[in-house]
Protein backbone atom coordinates (compact mmCIF):
# COMPACT_ATOMS: atom_id res chain seq x y z
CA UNK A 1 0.00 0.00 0.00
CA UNK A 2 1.16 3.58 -0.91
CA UNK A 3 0.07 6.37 1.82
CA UNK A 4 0.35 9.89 0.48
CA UNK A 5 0.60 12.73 2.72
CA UNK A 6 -0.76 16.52 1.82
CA UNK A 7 -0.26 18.93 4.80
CA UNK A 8 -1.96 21.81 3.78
CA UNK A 9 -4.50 20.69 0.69
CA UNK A 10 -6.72 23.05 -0.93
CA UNK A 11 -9.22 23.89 -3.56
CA UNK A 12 -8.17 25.68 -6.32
CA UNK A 13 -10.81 28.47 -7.95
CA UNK A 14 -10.29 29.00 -11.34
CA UNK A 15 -11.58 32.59 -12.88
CA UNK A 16 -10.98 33.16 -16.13
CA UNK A 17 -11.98 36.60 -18.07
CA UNK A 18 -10.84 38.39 -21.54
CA UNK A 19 -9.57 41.60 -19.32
CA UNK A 20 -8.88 42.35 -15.74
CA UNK A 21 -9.42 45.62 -14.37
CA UNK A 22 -8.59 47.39 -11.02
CA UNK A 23 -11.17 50.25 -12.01
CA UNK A 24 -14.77 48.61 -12.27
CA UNK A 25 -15.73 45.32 -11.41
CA UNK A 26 -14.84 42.02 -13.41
CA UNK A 27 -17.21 39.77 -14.51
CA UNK A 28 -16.08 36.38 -15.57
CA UNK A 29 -15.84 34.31 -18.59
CA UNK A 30 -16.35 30.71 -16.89
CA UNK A 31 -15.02 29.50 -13.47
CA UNK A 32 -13.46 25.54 -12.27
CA UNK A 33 -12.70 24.52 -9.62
CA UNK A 34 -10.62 21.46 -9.05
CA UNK A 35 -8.92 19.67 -5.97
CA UNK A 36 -4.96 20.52 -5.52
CA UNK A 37 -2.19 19.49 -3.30
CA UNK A 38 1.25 17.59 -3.86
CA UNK A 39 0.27 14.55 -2.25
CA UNK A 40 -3.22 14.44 -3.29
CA UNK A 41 -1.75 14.74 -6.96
CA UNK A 42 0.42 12.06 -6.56
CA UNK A 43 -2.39 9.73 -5.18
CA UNK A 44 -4.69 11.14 -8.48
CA UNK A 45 -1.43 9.49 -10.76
CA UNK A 46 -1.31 6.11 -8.80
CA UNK A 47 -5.13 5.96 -8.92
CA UNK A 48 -4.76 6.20 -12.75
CA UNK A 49 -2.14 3.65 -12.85
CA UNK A 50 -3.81 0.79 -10.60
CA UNK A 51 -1.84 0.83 -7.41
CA UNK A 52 -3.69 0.82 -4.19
CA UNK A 53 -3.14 4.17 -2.36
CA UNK A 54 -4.72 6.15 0.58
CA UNK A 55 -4.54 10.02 0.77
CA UNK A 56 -3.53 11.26 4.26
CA UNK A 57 -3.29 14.64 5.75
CA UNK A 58 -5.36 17.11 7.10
CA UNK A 59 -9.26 18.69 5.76
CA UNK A 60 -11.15 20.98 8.06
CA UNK A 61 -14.48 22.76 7.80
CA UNK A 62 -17.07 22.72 4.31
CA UNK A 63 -14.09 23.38 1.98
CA UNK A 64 -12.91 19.64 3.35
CA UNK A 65 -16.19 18.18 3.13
CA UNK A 66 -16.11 19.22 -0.63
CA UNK A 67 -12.53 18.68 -1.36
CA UNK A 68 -13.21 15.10 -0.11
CA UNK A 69 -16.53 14.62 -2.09
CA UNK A 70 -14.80 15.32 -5.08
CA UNK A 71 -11.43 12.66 -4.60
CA UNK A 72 -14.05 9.90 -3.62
CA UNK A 73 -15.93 10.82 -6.79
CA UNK A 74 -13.03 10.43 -8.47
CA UNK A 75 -11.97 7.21 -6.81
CA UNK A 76 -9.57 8.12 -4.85
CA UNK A 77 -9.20 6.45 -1.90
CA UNK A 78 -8.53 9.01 1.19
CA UNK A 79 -8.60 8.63 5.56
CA UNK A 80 -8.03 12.40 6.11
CA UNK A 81 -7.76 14.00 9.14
CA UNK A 82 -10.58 16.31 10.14
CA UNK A 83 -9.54 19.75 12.21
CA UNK A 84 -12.00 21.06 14.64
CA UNK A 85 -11.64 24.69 13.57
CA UNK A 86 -10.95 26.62 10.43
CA UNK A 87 -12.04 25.27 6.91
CA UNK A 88 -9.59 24.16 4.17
CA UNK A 89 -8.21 26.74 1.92
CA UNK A 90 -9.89 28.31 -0.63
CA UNK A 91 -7.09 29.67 -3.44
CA UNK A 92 -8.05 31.27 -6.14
CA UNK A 93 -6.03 31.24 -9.67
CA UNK A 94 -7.49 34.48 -12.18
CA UNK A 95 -6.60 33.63 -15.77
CA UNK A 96 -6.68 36.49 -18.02
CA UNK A 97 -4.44 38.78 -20.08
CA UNK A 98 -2.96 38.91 -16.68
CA UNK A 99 -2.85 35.47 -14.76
CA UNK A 100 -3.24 36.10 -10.84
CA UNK A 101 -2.24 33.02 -7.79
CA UNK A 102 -3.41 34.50 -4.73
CA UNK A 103 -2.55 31.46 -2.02
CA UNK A 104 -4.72 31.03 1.32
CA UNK A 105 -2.69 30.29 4.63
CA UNK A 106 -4.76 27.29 5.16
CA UNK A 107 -6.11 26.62 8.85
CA UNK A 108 -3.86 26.34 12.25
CA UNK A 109 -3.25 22.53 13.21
CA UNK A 110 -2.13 22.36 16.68
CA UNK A 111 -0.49 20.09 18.73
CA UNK A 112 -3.17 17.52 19.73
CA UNK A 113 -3.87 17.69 15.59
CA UNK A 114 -0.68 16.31 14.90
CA UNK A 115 -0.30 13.61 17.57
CA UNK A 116 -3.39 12.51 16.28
CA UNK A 117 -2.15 12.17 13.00
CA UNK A 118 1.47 10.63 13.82
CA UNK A 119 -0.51 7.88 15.63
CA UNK A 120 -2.17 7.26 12.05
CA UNK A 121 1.02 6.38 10.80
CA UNK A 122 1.06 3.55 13.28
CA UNK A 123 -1.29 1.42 10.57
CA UNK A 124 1.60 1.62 8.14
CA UNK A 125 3.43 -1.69 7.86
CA UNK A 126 7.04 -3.30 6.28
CA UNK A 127 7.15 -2.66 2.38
CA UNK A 128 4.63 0.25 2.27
CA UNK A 129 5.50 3.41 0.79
CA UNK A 130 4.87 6.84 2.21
CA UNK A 131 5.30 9.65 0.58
CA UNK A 132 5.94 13.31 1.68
CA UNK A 133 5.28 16.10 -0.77
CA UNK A 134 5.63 19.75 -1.02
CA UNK A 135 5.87 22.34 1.85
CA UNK A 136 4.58 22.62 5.25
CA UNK A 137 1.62 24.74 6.80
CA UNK A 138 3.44 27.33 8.74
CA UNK A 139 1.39 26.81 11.82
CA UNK A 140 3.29 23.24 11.80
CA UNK A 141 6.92 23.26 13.05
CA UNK A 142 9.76 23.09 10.29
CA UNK A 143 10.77 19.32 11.40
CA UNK A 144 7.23 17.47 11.06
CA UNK A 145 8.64 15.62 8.20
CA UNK A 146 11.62 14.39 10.15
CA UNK A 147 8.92 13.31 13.16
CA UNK A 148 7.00 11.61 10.46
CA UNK A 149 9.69 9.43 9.27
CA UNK A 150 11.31 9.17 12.54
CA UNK A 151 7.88 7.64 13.75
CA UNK A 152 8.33 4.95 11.02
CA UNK A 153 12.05 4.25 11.08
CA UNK A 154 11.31 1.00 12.95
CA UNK A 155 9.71 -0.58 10.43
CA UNK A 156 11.05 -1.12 7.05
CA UNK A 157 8.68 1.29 5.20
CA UNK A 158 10.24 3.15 1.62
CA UNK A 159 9.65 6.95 2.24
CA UNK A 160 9.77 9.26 -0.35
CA UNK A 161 10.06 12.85 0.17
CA UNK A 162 9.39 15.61 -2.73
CA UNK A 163 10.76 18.88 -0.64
CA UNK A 164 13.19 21.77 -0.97
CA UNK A 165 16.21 23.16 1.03
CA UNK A 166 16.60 21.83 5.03
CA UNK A 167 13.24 20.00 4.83
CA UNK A 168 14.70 17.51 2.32
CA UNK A 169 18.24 17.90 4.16
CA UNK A 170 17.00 16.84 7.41
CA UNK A 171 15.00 14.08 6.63
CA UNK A 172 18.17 12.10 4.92
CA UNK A 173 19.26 10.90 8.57
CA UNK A 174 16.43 8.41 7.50
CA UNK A 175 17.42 6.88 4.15
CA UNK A 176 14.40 7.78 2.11
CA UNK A 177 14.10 5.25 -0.59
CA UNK A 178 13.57 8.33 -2.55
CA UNK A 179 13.74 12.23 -3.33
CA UNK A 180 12.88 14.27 -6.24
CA UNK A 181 14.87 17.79 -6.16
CA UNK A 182 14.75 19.61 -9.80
CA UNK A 183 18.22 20.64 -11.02
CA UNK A 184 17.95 23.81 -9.22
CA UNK A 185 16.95 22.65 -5.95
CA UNK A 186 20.16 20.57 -6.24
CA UNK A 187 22.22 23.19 -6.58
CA UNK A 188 20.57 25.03 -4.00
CA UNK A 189 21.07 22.69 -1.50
CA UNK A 190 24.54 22.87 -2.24
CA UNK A 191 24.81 26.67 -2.85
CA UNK A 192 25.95 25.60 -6.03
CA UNK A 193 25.18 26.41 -9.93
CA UNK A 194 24.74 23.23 -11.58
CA UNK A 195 26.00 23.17 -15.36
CA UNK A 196 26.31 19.63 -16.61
CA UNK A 197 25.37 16.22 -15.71
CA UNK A 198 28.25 15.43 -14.15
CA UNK A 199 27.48 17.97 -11.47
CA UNK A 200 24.17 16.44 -11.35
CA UNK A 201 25.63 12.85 -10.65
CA UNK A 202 27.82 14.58 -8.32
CA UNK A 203 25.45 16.45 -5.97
CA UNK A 204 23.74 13.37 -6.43
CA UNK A 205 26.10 11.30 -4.82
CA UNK A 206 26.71 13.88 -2.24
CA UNK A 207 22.97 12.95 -1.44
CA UNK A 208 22.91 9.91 -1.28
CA UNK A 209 26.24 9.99 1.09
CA UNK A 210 24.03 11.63 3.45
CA UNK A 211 21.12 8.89 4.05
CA UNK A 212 19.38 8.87 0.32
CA UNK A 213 19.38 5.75 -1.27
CA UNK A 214 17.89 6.98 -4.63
CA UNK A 215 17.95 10.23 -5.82
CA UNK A 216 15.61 11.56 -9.36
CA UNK A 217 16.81 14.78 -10.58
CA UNK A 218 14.27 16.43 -13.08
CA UNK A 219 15.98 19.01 -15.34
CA UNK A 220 12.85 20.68 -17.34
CA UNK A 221 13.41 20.34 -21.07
CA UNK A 222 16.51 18.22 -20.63
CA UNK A 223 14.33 15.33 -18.96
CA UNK A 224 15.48 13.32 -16.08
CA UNK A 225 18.18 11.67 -14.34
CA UNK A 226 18.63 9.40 -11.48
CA UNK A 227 21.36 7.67 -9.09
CA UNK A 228 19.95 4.49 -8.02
CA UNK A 229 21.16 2.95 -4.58
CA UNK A 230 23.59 0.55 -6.77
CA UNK A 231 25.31 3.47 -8.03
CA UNK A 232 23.88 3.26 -11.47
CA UNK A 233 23.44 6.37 -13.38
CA UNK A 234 20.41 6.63 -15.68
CA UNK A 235 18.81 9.39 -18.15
CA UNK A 236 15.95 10.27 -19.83
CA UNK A 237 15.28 12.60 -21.83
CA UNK A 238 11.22 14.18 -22.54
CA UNK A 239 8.70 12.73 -25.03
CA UNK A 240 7.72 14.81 -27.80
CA UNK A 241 4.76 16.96 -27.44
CA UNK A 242 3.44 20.41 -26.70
CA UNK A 243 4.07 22.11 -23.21
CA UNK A 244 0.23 23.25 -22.32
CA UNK A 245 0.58 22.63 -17.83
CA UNK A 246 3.13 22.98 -15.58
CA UNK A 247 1.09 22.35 -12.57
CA UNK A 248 1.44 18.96 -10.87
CA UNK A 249 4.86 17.43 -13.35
CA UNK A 250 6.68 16.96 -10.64
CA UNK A 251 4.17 15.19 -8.59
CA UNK A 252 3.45 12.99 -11.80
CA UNK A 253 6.84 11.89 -12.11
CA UNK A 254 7.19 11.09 -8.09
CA UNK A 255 3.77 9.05 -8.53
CA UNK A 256 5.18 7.08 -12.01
CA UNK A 257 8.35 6.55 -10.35
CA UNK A 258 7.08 4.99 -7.53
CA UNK A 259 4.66 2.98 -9.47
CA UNK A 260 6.99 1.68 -11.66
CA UNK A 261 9.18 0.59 -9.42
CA UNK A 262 6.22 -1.11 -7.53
CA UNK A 263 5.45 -3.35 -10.38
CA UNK A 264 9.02 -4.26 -11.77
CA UNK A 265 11.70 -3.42 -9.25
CA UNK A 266 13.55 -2.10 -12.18
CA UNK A 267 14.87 1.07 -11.68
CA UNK A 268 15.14 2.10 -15.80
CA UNK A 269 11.72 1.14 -15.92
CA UNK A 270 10.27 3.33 -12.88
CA UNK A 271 12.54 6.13 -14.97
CA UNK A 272 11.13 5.89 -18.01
CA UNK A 273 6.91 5.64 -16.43
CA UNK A 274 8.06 8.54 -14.03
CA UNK A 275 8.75 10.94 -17.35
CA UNK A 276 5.95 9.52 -19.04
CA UNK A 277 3.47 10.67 -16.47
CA UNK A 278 5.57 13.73 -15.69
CA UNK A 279 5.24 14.48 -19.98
CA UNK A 280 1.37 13.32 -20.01
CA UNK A 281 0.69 15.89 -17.44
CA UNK A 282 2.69 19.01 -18.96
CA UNK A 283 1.13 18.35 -22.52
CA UNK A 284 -2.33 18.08 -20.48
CA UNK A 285 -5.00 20.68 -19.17
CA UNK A 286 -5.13 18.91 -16.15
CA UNK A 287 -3.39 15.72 -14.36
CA UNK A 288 -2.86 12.98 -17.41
CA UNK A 289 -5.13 9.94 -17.68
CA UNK A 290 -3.96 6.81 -17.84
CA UNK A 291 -4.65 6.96 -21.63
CA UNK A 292 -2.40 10.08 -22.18
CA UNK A 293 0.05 8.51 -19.90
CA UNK A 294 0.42 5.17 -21.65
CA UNK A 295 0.40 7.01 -25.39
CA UNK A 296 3.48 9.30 -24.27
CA UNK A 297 5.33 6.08 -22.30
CA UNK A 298 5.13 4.21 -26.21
CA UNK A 299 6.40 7.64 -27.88
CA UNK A 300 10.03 8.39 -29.14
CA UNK A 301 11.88 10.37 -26.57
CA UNK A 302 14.25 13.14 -27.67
């Protein structure tokens, strides 16, 4: 089983209108709104690729009751959390000759919030996966990741973490099975520029000499490359297609990745399904189907 874990979820509000003025009020065109989070995009990916996964994290309030309504209706499995104050986000994205991202806070999750939640993470057994994903709630202290896998460490569960600076540094005292930095989060987490792939295989290392046993590098229009725990070095480059959504790559490849790797424990083969969903998504309006993910795994690759 594969337990994904969104912190702070949220529903996105989607406005879009020709012009937007500051002088006179706007009326829009159409509005969406969809379901967002790291995790919970990551679960939306395994969902479409047929491995068994439960959404964790936290949903307070109508917002949660609706955010929820809409995974189940979707088939997504999910044993959230409910908080008992404050309602899940609301953020709302304007899309117009101008495109606006104005990002709610998200409600306060105390103490007793989160020790109800670590004790969750009892259920979670040898060989499961858990992954972490994205950034914290800033009511929650900056080392709840390292408390989450600390409260798993004696069991042999494979954690992956998709984070940025010291909350992917001090997690690696845990030997993730796996992280996802982009080239530039590498570099920043060495305070380095990186220019080539062999500074990419050499951060890399650096990583994994610090606890991670597998590192994925993404690298934007230069595709992929990851450092497997048997020191093997392996690249991929991006399918061809049209760049049309940005939004949720990442989490697409972290989801393939992990999927492939479920079904084949082969590491070139978790590679090349982790770009494929990663591509699917970014020539997608939304999160790729498993249609659009199997048509770009077949494609030629550049």
């Amino acid at each position: 089983m594969v337990y994904t874990v969104t912190l702070n979820p949220a529903l996105d509000y989607v406005m879009k209108l020709k012009n937007l003025r500051t002088d006179d009020i706007n009326r829009t065109d159409g509005e969406e709104i969809y379901y967002g989070g790291k995790g919970i995009n990551v679960s939306v990916i395994l969902t479409q690729l047929d491995i068994p996964n439960t959404a964790l994290g936290f949903l307070g309030g109508f917002t949660g009751k609706k955010l929820e309504e809409m995974l189940k209706s979707d088939g997504i499995s999910c044993d959230f959390n409910y908080l008992k104050s404050g309602d899940t986000r609301i953020n709302v994205k304007i899309k117009s000759d101008k495109e606006i991202d104005l990002n709610a806070c998200g409600p306060e999750i105390t103490q007793a919030d989160m020790r109800s939640f670590l004790k969750k993470l009892d259920d979670i057994k040898d060989g499961d996966y858990l992954i972490l994903a994205g950034s914290i709630p800033k009511t929650l202290p900056d080392d709840i990741y390292e408390r989450m896998l600390e409260s798993v460490s004696d069991r042999k569960v494979n954690c992956v973490v998709d984070a940025t600076g010291d909350l992917l540094k001090n997690v690696l005292k845990y030997r993730p099975f796996l992280i996802k930095p982009n080239h530039h989060e590498l570099g920043d987490l060495f305070s380095v520029e990186i220019k080539s792939d062999d500074d990419i295989v050499k951060y890399s290392k650096k990583l994994q000499e610090m606890g991670a046993k597998n590192v994925l590098v993404s690298m934007a229009k230069d595709g992929a490359m990851l450092t497997d725990e048997n020191g093997n070095v392996h690249k991929i480059g991006n399918a061809k297609g049209k760049l049309v959504n940005s939004v949720g790559c990442g989490d697409s490849m972290v989801a393939g990745f992990t999927a492939g790797y479920i079904k084949t424990a082969d590491y070139s083969y978790a590679l090349r399904l982790g770009s494929a969903c990663g591509n699917a998504t970014a020539f997608s309006e939304k999160l790729a189907t498993r249609e659009e993910i199997e048509c770009v795994f077949n494609a030629e690759y550049k």
